[in-house]
N, C-alpha and C. Protein backbone atom coordinates (compact mmCIF):
# COMPACT_ATOMS: atom_id res chain seq x y z
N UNK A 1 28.42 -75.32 38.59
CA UNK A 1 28.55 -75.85 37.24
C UNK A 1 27.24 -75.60 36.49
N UNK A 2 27.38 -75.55 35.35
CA UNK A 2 26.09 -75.03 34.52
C UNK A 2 25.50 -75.92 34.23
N UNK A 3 23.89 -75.48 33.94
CA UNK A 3 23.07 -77.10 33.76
C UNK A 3 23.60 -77.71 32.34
N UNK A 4 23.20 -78.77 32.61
CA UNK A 4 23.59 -79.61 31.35
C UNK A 4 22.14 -79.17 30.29
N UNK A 5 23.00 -78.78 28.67
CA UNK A 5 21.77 -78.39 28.09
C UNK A 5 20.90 -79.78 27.33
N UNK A 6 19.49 -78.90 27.68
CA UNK A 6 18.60 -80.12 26.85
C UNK A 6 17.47 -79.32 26.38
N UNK A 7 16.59 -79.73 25.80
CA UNK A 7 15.30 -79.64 25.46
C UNK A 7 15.03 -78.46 26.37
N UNK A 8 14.53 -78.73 27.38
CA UNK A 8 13.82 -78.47 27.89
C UNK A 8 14.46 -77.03 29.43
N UNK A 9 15.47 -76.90 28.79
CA UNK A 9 16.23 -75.74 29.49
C UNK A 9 17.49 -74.74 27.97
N UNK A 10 16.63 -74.89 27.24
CA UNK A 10 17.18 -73.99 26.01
C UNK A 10 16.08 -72.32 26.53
N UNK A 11 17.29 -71.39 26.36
CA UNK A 11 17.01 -70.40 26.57
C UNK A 11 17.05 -69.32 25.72
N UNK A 12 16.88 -67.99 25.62
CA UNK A 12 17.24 -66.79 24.45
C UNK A 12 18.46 -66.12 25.22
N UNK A 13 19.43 -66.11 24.08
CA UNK A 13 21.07 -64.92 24.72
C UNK A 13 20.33 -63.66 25.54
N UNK A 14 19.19 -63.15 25.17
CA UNK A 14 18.72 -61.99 25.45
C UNK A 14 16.94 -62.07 25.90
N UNK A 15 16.65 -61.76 27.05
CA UNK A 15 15.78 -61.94 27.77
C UNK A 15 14.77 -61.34 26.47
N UNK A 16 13.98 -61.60 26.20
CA UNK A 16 12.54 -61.82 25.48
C UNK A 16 11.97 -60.46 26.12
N UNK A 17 11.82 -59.51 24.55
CA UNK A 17 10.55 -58.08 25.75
C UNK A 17 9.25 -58.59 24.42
N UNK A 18 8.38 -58.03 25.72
CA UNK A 18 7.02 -58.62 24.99
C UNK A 18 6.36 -57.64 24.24
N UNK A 19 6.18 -57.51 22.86
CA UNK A 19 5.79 -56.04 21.67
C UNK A 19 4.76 -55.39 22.98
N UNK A 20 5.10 -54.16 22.35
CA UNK A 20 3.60 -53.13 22.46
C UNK A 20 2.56 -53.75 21.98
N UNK A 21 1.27 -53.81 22.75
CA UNK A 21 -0.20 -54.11 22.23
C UNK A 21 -0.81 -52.51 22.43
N UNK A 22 -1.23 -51.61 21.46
CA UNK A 22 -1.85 -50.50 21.79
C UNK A 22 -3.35 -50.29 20.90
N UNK A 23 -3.87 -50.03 21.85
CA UNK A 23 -5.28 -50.09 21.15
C UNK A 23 -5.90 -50.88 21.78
N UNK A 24 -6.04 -51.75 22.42
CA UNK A 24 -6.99 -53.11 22.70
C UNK A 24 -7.22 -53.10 24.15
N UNK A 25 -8.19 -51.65 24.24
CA UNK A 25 -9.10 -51.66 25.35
C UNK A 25 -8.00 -50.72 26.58
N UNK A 26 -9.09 -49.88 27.10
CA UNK A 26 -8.64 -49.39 28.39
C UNK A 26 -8.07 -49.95 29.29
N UNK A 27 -8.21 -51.43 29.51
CA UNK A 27 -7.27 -51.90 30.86
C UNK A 27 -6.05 -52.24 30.89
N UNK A 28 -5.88 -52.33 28.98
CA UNK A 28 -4.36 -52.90 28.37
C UNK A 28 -3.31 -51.55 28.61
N UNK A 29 -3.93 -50.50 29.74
CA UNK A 29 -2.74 -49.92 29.36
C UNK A 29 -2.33 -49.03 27.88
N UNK A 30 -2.10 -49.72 27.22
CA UNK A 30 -2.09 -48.69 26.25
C UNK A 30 -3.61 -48.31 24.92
N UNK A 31 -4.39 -48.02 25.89
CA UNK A 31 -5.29 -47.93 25.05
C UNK A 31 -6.37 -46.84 24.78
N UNK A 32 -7.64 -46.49 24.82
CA UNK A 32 -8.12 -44.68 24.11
C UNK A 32 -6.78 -44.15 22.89
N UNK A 33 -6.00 -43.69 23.75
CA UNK A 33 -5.26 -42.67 22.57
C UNK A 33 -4.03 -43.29 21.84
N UNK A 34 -3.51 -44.73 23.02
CA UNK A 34 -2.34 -45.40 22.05
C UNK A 34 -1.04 -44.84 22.16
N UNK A 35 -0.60 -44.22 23.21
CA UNK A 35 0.47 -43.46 23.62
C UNK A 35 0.69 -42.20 22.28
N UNK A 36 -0.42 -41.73 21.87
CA UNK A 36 -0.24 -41.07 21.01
C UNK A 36 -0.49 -39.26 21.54
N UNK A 37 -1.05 -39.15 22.84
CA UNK A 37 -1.93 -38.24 23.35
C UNK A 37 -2.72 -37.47 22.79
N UNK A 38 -3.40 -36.55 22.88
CA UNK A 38 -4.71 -35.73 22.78
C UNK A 38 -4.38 -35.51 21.20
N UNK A 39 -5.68 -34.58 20.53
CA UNK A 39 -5.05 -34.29 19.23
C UNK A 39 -4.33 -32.96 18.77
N UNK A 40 -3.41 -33.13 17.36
CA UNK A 40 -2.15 -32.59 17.36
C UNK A 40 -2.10 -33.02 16.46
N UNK A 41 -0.56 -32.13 15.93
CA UNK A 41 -0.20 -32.44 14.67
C UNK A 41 0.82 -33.72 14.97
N UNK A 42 1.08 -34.23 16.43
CA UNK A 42 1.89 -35.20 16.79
C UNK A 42 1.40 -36.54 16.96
N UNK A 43 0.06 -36.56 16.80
CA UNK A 43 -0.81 -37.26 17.07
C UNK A 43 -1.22 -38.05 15.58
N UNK A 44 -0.94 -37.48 14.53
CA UNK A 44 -1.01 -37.85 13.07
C UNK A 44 -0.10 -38.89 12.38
N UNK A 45 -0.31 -39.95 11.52
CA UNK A 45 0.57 -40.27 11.32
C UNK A 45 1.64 -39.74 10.50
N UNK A 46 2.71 -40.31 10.15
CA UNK A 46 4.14 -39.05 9.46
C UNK A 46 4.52 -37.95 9.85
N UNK A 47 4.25 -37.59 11.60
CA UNK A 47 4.42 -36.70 12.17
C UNK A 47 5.83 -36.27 12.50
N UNK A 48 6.53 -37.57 12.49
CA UNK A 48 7.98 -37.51 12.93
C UNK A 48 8.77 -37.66 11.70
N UNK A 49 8.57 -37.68 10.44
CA UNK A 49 9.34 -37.39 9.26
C UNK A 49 9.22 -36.14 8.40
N UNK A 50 9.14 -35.06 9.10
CA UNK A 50 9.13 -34.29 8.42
C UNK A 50 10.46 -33.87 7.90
N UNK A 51 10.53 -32.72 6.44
CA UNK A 51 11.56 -32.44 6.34
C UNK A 51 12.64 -31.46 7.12
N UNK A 52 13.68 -31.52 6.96
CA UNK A 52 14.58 -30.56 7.74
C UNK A 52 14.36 -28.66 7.41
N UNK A 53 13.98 -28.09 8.25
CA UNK A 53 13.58 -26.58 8.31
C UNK A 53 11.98 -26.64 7.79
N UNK A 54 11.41 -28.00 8.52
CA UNK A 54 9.95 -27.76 8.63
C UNK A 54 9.68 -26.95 9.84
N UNK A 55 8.54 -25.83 9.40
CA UNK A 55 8.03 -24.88 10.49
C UNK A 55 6.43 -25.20 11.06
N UNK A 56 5.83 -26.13 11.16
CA UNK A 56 4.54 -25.94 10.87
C UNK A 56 3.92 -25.54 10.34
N UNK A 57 4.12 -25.67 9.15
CA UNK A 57 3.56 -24.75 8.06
C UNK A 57 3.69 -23.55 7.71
N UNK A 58 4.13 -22.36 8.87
CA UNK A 58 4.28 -21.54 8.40
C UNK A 58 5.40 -21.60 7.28
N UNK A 59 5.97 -20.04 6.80
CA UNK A 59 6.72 -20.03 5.96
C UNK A 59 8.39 -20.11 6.17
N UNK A 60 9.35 -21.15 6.21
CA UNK A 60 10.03 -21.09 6.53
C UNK A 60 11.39 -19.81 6.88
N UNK A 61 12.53 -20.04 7.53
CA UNK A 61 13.24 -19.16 7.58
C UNK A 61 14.06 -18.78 6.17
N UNK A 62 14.26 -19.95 5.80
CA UNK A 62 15.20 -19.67 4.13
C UNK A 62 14.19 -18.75 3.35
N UNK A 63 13.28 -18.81 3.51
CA UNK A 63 12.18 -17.82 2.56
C UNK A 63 11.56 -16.89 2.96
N UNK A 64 11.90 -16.92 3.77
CA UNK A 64 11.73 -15.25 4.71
C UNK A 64 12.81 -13.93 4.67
N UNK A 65 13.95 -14.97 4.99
CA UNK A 65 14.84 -13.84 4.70
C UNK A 65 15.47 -13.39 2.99
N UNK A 66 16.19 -12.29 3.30
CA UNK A 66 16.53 -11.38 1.72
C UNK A 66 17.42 -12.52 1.02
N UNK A 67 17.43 -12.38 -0.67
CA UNK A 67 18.39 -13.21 -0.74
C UNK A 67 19.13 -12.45 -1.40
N UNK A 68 20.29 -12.73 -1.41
CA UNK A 68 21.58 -12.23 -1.93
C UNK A 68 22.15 -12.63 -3.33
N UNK A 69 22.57 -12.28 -4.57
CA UNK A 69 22.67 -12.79 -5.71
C UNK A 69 24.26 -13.28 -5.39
N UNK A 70 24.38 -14.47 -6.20
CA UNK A 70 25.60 -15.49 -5.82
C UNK A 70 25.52 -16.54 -6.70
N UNK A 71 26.19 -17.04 -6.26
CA UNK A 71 26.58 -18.51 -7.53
C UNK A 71 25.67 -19.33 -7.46
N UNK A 72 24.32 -18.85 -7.18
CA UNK A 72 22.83 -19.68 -7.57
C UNK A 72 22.08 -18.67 -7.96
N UNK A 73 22.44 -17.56 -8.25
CA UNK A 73 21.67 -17.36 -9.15
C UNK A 73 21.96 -17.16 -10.97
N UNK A 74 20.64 -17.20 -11.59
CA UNK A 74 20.26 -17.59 -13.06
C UNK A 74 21.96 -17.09 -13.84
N UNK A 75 22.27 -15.74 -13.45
CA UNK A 75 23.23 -14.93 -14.33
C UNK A 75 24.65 -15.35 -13.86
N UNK A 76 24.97 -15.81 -12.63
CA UNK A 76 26.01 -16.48 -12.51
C UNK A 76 26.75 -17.63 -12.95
N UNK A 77 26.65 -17.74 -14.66
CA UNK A 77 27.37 -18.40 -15.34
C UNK A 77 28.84 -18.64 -14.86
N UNK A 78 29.22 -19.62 -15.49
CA UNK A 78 28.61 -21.14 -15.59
C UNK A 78 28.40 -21.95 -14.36
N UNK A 79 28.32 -20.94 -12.80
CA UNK A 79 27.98 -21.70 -11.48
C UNK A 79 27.12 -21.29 -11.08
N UNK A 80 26.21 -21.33 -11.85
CA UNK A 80 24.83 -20.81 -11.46
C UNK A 80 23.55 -22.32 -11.58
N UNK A 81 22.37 -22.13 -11.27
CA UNK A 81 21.53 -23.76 -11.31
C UNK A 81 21.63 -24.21 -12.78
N UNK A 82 21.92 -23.53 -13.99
CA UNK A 82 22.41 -23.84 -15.35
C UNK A 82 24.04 -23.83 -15.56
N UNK A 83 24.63 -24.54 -14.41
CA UNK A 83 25.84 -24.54 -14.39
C UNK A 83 26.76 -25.52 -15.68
N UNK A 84 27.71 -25.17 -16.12
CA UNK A 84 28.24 -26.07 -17.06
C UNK A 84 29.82 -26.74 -16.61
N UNK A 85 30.41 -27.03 -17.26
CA UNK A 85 31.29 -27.97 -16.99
C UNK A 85 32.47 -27.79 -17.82
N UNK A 86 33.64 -27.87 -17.94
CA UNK A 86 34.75 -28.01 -19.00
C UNK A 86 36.00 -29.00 -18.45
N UNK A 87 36.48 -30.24 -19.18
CA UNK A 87 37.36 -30.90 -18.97
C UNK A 87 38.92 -29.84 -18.55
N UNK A 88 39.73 -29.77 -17.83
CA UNK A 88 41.20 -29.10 -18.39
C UNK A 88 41.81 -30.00 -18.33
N UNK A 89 42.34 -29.11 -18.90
CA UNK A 89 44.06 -29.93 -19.43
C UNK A 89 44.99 -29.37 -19.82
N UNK A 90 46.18 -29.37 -18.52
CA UNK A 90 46.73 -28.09 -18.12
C UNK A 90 48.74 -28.54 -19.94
N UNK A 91 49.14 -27.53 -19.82
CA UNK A 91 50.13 -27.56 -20.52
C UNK A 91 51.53 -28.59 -20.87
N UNK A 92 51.19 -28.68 -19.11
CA UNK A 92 52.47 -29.99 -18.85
C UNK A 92 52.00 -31.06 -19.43
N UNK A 93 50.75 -31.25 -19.30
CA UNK A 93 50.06 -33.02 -20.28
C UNK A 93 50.37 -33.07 -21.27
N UNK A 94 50.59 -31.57 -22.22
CA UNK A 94 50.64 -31.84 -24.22
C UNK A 94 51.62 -31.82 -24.00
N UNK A 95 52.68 -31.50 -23.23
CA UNK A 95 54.07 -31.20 -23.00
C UNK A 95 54.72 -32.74 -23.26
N UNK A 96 53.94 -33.60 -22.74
CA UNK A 96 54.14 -35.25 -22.17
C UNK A 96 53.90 -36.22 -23.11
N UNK A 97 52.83 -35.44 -23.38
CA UNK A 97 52.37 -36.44 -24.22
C UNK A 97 51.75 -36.40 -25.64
N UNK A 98 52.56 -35.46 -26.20
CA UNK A 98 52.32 -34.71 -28.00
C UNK A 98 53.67 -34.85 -28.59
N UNK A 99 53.83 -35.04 -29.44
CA UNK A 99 55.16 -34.50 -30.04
C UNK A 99 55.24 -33.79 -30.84
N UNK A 100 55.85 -32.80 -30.96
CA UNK A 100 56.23 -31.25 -31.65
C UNK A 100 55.69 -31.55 -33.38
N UNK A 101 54.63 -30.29 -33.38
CA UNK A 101 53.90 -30.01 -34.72
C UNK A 101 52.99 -31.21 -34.59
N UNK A 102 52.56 -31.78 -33.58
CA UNK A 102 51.04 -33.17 -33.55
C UNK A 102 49.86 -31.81 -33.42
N UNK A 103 48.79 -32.25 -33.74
CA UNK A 103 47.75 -31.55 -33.74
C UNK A 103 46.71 -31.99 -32.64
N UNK A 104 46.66 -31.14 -31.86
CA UNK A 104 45.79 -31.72 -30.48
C UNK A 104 44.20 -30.95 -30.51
N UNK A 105 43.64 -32.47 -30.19
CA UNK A 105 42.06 -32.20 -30.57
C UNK A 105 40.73 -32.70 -29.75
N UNK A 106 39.85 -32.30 -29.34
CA UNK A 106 38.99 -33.40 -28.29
C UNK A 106 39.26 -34.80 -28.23
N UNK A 107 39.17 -35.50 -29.72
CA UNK A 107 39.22 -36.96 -30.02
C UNK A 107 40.95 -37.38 -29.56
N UNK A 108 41.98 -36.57 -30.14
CA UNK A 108 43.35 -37.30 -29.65
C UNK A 108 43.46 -37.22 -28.26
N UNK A 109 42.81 -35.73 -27.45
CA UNK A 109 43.40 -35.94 -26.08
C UNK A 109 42.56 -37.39 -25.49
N UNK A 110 41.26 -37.71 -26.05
CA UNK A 110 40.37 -38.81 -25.25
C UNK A 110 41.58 -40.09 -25.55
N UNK A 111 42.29 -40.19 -26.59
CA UNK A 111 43.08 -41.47 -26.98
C UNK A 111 44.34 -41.14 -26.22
N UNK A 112 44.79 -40.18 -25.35
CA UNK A 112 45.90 -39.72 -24.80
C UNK A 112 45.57 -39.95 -23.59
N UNK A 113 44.27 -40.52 -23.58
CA UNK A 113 43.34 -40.60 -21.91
C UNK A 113 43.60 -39.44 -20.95
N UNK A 114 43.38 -38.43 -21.54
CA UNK A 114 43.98 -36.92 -21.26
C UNK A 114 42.37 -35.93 -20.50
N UNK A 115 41.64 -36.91 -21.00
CA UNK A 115 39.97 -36.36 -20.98
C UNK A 115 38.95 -37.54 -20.99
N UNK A 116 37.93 -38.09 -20.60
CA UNK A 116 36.88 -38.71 -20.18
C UNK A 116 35.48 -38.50 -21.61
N UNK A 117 35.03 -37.77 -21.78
CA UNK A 117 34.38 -37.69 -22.82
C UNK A 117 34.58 -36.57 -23.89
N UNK A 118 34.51 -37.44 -25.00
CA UNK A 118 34.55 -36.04 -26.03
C UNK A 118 33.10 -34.54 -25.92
N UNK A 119 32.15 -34.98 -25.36
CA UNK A 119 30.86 -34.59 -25.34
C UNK A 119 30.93 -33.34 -24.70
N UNK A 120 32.02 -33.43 -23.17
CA UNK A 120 32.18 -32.64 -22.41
C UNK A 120 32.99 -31.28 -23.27
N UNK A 121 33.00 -30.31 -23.01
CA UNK A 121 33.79 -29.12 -23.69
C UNK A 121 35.03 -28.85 -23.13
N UNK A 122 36.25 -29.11 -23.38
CA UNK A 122 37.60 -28.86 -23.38
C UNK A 122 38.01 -27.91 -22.72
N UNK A 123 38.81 -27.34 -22.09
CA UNK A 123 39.54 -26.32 -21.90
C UNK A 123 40.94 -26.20 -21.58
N UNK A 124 41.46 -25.42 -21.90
CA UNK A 124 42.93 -25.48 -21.85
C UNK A 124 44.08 -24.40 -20.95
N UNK A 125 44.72 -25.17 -20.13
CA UNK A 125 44.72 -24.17 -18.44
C UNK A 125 46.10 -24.09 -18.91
N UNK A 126 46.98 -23.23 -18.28
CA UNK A 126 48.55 -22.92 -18.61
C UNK A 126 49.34 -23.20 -17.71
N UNK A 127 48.79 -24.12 -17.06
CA UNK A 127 50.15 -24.91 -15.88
C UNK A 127 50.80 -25.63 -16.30
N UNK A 128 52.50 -25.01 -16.31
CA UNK A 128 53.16 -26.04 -17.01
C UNK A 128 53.81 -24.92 -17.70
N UNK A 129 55.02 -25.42 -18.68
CA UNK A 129 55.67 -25.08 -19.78
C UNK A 129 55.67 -25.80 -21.30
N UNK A 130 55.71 -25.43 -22.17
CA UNK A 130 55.56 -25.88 -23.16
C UNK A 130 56.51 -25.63 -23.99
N UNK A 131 57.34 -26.47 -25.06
CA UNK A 131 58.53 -26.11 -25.38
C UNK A 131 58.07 -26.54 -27.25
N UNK A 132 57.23 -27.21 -27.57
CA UNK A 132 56.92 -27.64 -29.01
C UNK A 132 55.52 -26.84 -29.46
N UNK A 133 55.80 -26.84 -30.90
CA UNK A 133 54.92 -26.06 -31.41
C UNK A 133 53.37 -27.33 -31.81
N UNK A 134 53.03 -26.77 -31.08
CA UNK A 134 51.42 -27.89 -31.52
C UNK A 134 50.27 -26.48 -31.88
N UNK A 135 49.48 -27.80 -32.68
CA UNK A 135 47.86 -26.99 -33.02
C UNK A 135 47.08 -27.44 -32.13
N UNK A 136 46.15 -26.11 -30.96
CA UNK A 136 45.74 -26.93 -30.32
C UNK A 136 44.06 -26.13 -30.58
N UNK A 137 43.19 -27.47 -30.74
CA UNK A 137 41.79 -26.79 -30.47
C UNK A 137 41.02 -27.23 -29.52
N UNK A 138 39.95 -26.75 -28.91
CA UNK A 138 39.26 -26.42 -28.06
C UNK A 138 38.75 -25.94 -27.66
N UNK A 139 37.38 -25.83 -26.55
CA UNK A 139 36.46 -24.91 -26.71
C UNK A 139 36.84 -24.12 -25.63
N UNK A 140 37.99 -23.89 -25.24
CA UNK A 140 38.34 -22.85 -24.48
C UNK A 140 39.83 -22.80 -23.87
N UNK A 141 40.36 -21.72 -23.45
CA UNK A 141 41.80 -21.47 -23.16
C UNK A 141 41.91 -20.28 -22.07
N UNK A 142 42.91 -20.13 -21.51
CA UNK A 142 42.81 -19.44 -20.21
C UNK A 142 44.16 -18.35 -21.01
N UNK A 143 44.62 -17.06 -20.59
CA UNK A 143 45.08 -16.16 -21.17
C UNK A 143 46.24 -16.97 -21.60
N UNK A 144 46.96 -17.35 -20.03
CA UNK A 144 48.16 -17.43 -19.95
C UNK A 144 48.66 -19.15 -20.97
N UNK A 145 47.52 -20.15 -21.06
CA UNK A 145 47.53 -20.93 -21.96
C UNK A 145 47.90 -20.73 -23.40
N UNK A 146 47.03 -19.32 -23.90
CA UNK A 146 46.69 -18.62 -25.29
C UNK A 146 48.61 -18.08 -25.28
N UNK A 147 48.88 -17.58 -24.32
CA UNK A 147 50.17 -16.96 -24.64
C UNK A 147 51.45 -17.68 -24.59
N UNK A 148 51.60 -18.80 -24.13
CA UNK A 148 52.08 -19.39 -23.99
C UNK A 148 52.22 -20.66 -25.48
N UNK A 149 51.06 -21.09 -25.93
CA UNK A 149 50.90 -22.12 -26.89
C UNK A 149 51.63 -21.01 -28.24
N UNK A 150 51.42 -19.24 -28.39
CA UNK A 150 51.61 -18.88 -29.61
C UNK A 150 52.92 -18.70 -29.49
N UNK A 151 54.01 -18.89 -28.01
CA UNK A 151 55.31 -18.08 -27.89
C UNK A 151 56.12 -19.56 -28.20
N UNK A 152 55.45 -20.50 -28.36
CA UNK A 152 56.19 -21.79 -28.77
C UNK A 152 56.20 -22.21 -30.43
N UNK A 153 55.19 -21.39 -30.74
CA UNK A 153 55.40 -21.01 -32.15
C UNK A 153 53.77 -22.10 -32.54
N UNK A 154 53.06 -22.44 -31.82
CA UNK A 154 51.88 -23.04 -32.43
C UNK A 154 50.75 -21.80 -32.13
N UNK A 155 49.47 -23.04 -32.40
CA UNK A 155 48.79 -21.93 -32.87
C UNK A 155 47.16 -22.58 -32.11
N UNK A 156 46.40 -21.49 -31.93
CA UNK A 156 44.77 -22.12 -31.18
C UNK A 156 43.85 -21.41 -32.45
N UNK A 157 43.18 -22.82 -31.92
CA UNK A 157 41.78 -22.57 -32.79
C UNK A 157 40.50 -22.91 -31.31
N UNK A 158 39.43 -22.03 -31.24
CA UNK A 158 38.24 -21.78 -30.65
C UNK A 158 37.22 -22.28 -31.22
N UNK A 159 36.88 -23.84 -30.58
CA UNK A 159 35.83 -24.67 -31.27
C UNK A 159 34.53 -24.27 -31.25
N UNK A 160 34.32 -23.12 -30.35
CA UNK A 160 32.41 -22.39 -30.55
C UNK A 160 32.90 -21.02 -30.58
N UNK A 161 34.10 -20.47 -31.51
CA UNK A 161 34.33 -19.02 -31.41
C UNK A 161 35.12 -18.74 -30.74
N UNK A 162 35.86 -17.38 -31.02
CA UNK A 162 36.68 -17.01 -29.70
C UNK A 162 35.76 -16.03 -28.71
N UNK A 163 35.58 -15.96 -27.41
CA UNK A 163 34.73 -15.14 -27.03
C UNK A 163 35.26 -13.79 -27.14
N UNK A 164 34.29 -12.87 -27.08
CA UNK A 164 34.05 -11.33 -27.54
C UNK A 164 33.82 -10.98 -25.86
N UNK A 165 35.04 -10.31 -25.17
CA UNK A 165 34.82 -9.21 -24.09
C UNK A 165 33.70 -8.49 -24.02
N UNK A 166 32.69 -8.29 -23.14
CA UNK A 166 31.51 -7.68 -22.97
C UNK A 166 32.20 -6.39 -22.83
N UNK A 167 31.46 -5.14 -23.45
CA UNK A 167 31.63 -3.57 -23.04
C UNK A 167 31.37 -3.08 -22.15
N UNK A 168 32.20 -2.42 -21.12
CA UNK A 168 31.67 -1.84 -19.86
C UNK A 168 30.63 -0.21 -20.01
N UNK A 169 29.95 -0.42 -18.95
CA UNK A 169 28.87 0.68 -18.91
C UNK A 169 29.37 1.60 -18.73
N UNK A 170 29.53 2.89 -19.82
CA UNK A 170 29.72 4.35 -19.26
C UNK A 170 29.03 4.79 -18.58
N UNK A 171 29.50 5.33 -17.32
CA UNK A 171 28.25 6.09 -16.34
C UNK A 171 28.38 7.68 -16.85
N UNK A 172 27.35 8.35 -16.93
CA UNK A 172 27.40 9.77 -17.55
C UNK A 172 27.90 10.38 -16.46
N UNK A 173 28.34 11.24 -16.16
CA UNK A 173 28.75 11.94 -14.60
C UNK A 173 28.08 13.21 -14.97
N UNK A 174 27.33 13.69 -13.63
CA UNK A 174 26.26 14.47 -13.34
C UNK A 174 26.94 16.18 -13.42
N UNK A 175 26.87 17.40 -13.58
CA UNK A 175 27.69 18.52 -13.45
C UNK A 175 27.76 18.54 -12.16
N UNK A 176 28.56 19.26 -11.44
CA UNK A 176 27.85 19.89 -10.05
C UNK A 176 27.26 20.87 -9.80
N UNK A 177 26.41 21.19 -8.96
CA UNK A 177 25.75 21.80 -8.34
C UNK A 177 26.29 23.45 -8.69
N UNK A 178 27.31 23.73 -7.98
CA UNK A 178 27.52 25.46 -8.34
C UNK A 178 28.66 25.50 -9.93
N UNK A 179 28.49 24.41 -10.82
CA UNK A 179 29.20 25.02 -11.71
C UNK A 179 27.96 24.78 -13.14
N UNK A 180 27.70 26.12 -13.81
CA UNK A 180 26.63 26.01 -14.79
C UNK A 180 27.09 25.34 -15.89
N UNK A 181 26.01 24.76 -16.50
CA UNK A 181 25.54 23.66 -17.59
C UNK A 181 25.99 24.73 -19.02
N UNK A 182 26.95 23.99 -20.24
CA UNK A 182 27.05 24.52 -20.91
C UNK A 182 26.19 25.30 -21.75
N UNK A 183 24.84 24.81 -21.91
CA UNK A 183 23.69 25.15 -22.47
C UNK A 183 23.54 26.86 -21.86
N UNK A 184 23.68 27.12 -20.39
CA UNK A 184 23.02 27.78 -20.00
C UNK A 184 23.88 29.09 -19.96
N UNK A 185 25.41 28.81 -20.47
CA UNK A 185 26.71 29.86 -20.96
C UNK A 185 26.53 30.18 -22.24
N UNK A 186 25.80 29.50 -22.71
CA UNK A 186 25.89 29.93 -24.15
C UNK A 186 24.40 30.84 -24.66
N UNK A 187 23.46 30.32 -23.47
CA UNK A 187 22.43 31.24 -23.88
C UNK A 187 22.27 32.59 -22.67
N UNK A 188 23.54 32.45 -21.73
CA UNK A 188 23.82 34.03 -21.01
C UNK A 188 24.69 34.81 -22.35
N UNK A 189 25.50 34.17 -23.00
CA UNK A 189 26.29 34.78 -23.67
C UNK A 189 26.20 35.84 -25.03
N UNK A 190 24.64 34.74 -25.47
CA UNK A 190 24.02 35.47 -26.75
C UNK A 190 23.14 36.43 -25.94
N UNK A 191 22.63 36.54 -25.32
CA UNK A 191 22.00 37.54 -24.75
C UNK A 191 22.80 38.86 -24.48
N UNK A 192 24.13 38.96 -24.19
CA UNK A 192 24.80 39.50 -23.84
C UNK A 192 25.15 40.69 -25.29
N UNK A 193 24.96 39.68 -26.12
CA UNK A 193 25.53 40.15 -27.51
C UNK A 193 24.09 40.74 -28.11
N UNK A 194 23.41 41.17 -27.96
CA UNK A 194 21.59 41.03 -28.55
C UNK A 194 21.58 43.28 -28.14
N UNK A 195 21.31 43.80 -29.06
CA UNK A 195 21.60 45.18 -28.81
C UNK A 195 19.92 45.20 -27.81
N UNK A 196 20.24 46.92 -27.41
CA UNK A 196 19.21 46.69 -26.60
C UNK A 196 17.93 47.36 -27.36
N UNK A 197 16.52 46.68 -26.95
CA UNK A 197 15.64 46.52 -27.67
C UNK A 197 14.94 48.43 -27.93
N UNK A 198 14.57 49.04 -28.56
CA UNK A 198 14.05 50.23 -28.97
C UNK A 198 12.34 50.37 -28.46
N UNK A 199 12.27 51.13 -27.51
CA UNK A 199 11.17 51.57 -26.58
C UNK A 199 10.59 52.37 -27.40
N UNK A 200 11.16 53.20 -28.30
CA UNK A 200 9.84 54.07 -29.00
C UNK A 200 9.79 55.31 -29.05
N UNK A 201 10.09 55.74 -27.56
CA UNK A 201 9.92 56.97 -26.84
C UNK A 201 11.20 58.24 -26.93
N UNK A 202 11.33 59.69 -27.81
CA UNK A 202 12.26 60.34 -27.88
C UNK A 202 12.57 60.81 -26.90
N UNK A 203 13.93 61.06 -26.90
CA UNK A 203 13.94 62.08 -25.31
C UNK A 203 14.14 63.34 -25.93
């Protein structure tokens, strides 16, 4: 049977460990170096928080090796570190929730709770069918959106412009090798035609 509790037989759920004392003299056991051993960069304090793909200073592996251009870098608009953002809002929503000839606009879709902030820039995706003619603006539209909103008989407006297709680079293509350069047919050719020059000499 268990003792009866009192005063003087109160115990801890969990046996009592007694702290580390380090530092306080050679005989304590933990003392000269402090379980820290000799010196080192382990031996320092903040030795054990370093960050993740710390090398000792040298130069890490991410910056050693080549990098590859991708959706971090500068020109990889709009998923690049100047990445931007556009609300959608695909066809079936105005479908739902417009009624034929309403005029749809940043401010009505936010009151249609269709979109989160007006601030954010719009865009307009073509999932879905659309059967009423609405005006729709926004700062952007996807083809099949654009073709779809004009075959219902409405109409888009482009709130920063419509964008302008970039021009692709003509590459010049080089002649080849055994077939001659027009330049150089046309000046065998006049030569050809050039009488021959008068030496002087009678026979």
């Amino acid at each position: 049977m268990a003792d009866e509790l009192n005063l003087h037989s109160l115990r801890p759920a969990q046996p009592r460990r007694a702290r580390k004392r380090i530092g306080r003299g050679l005989g304590s056991g933990k003392g000269r170096y402090s379980g820290r051993g000799l010196k080192g960069q382990k031996a320092r304090s903040g030795s054990h928080k370093m960050p993740a793909g710390f090398e000792g200073g040298q130069m890490p592996i991410d910056m050693r090796l080549g990098k590859l251009r991708g959706n971090t870098s500068a020109d990889a608009m709009p998923i690049g570190p100047f990445r931007t953002y556009s609300q959608p809002v695909n066809l079936r929503d105005l479908e739902q929730r417009f009624d034929a000839g309403a005029e749809v606009t940043p401010e009505t879709l936010k009151e249609k709770r269709l979109i989160r902030k007006v601030a954010v820039d719009v865009k307009v995706l073509g999932v879905g069918e659309l059967s009423k003619a609405l005006s729709v603006s926004a700062h952007g539209f996807s083809k099949t959106a654009k073709e779809k909103i004009e075959a219902a008989g409405g109409s888009v407006t482009w709130l920063r412009g419509e964008p302008v297709p970039k021009a692709k680079k003509q590459t010049r293509k080089r002649p080849a090798a055994s077939e001659p350069e027009a330049d150089d047919v046309e000046s065998a050719a006049a030569a050809d035609d050039e009488p021959p020059a008068e030496t002087g000499e009678e026979s």
